[in-house]
Protein backbone atom coordinates (compact mmCIF):
# COMPACT_ATOMS: atom_id res chain seq x y z
CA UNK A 1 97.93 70.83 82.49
CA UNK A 2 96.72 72.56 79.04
CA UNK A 3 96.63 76.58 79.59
CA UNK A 4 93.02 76.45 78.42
CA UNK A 5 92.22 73.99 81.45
CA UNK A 6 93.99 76.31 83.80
CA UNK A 7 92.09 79.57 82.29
CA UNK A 8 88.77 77.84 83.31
CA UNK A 9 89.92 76.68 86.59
CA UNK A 10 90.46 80.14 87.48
CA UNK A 11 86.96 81.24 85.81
CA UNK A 12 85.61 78.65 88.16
CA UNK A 13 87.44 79.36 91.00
CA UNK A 14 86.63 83.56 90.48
CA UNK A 15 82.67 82.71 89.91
CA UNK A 16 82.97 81.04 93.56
CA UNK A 17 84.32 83.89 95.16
CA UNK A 18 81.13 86.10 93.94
CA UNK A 19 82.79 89.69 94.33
CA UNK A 20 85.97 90.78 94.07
CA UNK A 21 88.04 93.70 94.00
CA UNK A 22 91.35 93.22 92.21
CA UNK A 23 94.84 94.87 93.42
CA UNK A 24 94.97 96.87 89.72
CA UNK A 25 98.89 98.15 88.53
CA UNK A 26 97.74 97.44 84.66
CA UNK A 27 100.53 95.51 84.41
CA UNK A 28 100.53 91.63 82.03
CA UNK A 29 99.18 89.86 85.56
CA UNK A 30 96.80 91.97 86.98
CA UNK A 31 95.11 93.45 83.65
CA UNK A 32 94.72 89.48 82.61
CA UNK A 33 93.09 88.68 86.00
CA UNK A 34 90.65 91.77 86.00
CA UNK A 35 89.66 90.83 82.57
CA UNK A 36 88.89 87.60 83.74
CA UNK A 37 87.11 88.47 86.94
CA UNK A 38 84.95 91.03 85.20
CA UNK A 39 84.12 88.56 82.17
CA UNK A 40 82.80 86.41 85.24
CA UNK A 41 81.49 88.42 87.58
CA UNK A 42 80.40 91.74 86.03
CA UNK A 43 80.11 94.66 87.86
CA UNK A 44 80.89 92.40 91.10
CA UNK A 45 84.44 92.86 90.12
CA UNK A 46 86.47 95.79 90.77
CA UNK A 47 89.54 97.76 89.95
CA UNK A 48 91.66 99.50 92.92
CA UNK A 49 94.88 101.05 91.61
CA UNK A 50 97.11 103.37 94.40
CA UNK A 51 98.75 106.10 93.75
CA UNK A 52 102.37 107.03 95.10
CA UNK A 53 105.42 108.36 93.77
CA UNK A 54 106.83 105.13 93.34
CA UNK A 55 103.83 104.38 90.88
CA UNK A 56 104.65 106.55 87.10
CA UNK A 57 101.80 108.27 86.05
CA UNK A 58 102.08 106.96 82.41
CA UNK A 59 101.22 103.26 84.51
CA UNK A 60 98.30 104.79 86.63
CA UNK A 61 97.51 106.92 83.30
CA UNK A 62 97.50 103.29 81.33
CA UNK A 63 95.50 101.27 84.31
CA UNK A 64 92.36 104.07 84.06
CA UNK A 65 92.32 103.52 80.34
CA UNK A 66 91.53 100.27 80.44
CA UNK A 67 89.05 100.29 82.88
CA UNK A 68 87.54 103.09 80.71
CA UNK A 69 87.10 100.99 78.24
CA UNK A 70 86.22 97.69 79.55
CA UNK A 71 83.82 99.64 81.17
CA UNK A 72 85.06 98.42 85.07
CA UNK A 73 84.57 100.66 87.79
CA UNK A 74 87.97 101.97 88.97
CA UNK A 75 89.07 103.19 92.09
CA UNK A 76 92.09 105.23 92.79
CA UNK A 77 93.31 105.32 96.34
CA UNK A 78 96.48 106.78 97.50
CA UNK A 79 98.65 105.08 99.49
CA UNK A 80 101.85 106.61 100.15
CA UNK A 81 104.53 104.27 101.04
CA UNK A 82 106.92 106.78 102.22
CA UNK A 83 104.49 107.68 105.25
CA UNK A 84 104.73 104.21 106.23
CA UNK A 85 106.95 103.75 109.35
CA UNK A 86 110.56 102.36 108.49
CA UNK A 87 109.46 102.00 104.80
CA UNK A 88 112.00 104.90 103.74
CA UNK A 89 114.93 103.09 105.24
CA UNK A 90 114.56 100.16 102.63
CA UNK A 91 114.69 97.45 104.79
CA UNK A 92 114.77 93.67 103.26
CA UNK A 93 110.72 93.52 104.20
CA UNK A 94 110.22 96.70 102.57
CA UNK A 95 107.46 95.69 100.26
CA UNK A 96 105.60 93.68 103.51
CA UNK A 97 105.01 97.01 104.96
CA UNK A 98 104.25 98.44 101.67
CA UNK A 99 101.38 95.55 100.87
CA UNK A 100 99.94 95.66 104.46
CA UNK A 101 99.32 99.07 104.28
CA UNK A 102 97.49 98.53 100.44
CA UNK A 103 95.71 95.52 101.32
CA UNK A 104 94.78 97.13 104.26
CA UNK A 105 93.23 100.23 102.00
CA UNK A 106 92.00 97.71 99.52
CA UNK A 107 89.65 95.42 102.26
CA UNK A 108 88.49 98.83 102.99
CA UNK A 109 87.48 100.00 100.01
CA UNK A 110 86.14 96.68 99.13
CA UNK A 111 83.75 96.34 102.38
CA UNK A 112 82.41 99.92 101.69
CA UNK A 113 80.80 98.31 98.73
CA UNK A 114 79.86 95.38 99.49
CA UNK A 115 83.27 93.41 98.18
CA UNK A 116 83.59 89.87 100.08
CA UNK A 117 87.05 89.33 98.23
CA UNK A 118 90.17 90.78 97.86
CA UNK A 119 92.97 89.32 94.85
CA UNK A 120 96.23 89.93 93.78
CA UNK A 121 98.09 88.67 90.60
CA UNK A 122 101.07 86.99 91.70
CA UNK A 123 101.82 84.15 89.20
CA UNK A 124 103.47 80.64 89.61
CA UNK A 125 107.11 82.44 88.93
CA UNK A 126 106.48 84.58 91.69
CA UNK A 127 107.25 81.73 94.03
CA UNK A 128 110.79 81.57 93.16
CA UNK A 129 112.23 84.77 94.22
CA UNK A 130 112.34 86.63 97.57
CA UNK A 131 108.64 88.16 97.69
CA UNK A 132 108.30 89.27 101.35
CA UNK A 133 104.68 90.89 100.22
CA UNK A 134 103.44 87.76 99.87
CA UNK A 135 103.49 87.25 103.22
CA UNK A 136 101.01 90.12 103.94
CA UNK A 137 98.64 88.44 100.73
CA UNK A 138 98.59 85.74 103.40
CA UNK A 139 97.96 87.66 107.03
CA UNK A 140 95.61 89.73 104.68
CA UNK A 141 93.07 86.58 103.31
CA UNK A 142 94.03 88.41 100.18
CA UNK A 143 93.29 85.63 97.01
CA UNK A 144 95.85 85.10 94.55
CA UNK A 145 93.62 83.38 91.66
CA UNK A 146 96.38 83.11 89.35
CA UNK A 147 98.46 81.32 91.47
CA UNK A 148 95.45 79.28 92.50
CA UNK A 149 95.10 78.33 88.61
CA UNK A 150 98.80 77.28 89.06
CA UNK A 151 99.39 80.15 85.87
CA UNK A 152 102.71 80.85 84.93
CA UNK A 153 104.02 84.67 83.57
CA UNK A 154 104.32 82.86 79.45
CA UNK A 155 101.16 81.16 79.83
CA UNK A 156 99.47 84.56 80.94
CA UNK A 157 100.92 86.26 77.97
CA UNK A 158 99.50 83.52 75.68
CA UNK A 159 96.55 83.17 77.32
CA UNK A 160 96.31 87.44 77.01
CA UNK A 161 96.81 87.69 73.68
CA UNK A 162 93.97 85.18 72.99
CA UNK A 163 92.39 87.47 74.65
CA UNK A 164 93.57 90.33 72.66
CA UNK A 165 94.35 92.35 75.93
CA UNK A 166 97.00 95.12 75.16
CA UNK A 167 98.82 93.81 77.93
CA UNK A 168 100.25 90.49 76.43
CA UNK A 169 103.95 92.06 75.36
CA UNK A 170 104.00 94.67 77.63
CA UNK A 171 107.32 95.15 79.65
CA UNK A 172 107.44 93.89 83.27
CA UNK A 173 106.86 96.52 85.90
CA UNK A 174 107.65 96.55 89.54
CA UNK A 175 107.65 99.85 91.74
CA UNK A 176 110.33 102.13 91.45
CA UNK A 177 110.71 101.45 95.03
CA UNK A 178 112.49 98.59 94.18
CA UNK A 179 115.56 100.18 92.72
CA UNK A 180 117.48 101.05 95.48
CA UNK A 181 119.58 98.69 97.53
CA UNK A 182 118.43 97.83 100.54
CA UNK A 183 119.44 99.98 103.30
CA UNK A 184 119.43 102.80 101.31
CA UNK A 185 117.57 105.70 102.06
CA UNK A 186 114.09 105.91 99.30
CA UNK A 187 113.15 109.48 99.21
CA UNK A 188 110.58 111.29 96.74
CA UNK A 189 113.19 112.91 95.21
CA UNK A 190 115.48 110.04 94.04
CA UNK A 191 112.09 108.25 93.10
CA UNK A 192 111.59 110.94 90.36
CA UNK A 193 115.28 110.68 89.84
CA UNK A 194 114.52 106.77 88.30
CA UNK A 195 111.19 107.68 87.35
CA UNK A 196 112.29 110.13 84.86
CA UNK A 197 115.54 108.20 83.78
CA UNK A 198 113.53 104.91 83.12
CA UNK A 199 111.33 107.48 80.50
CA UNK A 200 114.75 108.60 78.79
CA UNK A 201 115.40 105.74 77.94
CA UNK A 202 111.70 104.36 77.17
CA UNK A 203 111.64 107.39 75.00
CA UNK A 204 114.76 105.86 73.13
CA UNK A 205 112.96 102.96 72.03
CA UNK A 206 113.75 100.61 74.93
CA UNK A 207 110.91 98.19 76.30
CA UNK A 208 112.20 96.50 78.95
CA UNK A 209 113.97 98.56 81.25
CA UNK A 210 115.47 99.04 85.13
CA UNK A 211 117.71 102.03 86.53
CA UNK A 212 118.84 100.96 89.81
CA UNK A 213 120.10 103.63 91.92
CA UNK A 214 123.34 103.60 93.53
CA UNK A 215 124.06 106.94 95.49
CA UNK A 216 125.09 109.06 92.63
CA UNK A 217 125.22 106.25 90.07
CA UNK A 218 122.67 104.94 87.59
CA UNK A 219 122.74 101.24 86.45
CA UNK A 220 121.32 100.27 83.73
CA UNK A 221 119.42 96.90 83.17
CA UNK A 222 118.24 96.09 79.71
CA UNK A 223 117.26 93.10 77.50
CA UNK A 224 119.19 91.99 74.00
CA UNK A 225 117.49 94.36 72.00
CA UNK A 226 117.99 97.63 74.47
CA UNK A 227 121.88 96.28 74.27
CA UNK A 228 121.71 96.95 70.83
CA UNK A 229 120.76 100.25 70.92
CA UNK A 230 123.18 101.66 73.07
CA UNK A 231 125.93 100.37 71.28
CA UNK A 232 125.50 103.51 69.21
CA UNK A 233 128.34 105.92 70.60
CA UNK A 234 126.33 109.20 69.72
CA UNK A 235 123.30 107.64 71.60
CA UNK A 236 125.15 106.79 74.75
CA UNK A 237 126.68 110.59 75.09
CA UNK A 238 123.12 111.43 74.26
CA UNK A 239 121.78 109.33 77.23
CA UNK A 240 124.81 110.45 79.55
CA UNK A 241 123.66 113.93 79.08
CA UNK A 242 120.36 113.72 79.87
CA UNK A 243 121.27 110.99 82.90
CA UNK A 244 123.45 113.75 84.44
CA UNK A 245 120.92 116.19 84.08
CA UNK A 246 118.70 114.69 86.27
CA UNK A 247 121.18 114.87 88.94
CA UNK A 248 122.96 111.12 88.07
CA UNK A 249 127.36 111.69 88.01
CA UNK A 250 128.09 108.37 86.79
CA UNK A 251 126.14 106.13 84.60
CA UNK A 252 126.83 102.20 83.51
CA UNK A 253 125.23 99.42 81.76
CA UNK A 254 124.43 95.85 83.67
CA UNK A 255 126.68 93.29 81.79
CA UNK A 256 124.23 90.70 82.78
CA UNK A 257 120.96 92.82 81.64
CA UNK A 258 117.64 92.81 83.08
CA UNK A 259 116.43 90.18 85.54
CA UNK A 260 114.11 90.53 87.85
CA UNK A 261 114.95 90.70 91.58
CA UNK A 262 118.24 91.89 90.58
CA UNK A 263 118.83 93.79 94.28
CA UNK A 264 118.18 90.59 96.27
CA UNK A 265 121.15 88.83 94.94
CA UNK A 266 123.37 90.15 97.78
CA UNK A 267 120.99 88.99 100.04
CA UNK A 268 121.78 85.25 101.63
CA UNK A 269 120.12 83.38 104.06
CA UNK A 270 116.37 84.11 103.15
């Protein structure tokens, strides 16, 4: 099916669900499907962003922006996923429990004005890869309209540029939750630890980053380009410093570069 087709499926299928309040990171996925919901439904569609220490400010910082100027009422809840029972522990359902406990926020925030709808932005790739918070999307009634419109990550970045969204190159971005192993321990502290490593090397000139943390190591998971760059030797001692100032001892580079769901690939049987 064209991407054009697909684009007004999901205008028709977002004027049929009459209000809406849209799960908002800012991120390519979620910034394409507000756009869209808003363009439709007006001031029947709203933004709900949480705030956590596994969210960077520069994202939540990004999200309000937009909103400010597409001129969509925003709401900023927090949601703390380290108060969540067993969430610290980084089990293999970790993001379930976080995503009940956001949807959970989100219905309510939605029904306090008046919201019959709740959507998320989880795209047609999303249904290859171990996504346990789906499974809360689905105990929740949460909508997933992009998935609905059978949209795929390229064709929202095509589709977003049309658009002229500032979103349509931007980096992928999952929680910084998701950088630990699972089964090891996710505290506030090593959150900052990758929060401000990933903006060492953003500040470097890297787009598309991921520093998984491994007990006192930092691995490093970048595209071609971010390869490149670090190939200089004075740049490397430059990021080793600063990596071992934030508290790192070791620091290495991913052979096989970034991919997403990199930690569940010593999972088996899911």
């Amino acid at each position: 099916m064209d991407i054009h087709q697909k684009h007004e499926n999901l205008k028709q299928y977002l004027s049929e669900l009459e209000s809406v309040a849209v799960a908002f990171s800012g991120g390519v996925d979620s910034t394409f499907l507000l756009k869209t919901a808003h363009d439709i439904l007006g001031d029947r569609a709203i933004a709900v962003t949480a705030r956590s220490c596994s969210f960077p400010e520069r994202e939540l910082r990004e999200a309000a922006a937009f909103c400010g100027k597409e001129n969509i009422e925003h709401v900023v809840c927090d949601s703390e996923e380290l108060e969540i029972d067993g969430f610290s522990k980084n089990p293999v359902n970790r993001c379930y429990l976080c995503k009940n406990e956001l949807f959970s926020k989100i219905w309510g925030i939605a029904r306090e004005r008046g919201i019959a709808n709740v959507a998320e932005g989880s795209n047609m790739d999303d249904n290859g890869d171990y996504r346990p918070g789906l499974i809360a999307v689905q105990e929740q009634g949460v909508k997933s309209p992009l998935r609905r419109a059978e949209l795929a990550k390229a064709e929202i970045r095509a589709l977003s540029r049309e658009l002229g969204l500032p979103t349509w190159d931007k980096q992928s971005f999952a929680c910084l939750s998701s950088r630990f192993p699972y089964g090891e321990e996710i505290t506030a502290e090593r959150l900052i630890m990758v929060d401000q490593a990933e903006q060492v090397l953003l500040d470097l000139g890297l787009r598309q980053v991921r520093v998984r943390h491994h007990g006192d190591s930092a691995r490093i998971e970048t595209d071609e380009d971010g390869f490149s760059r670090l190939t200089d030797r004075k740049t490397r001692e430059t990021l080793y410093r600063q990596f071992r100032e934030i508290g790192f001892a070791y620091v290495s580079l991913d052979l096989l570069g970034y991919r997403t769901g990199s930690m569940n690939e010593t999972l088996s049987g899911l």
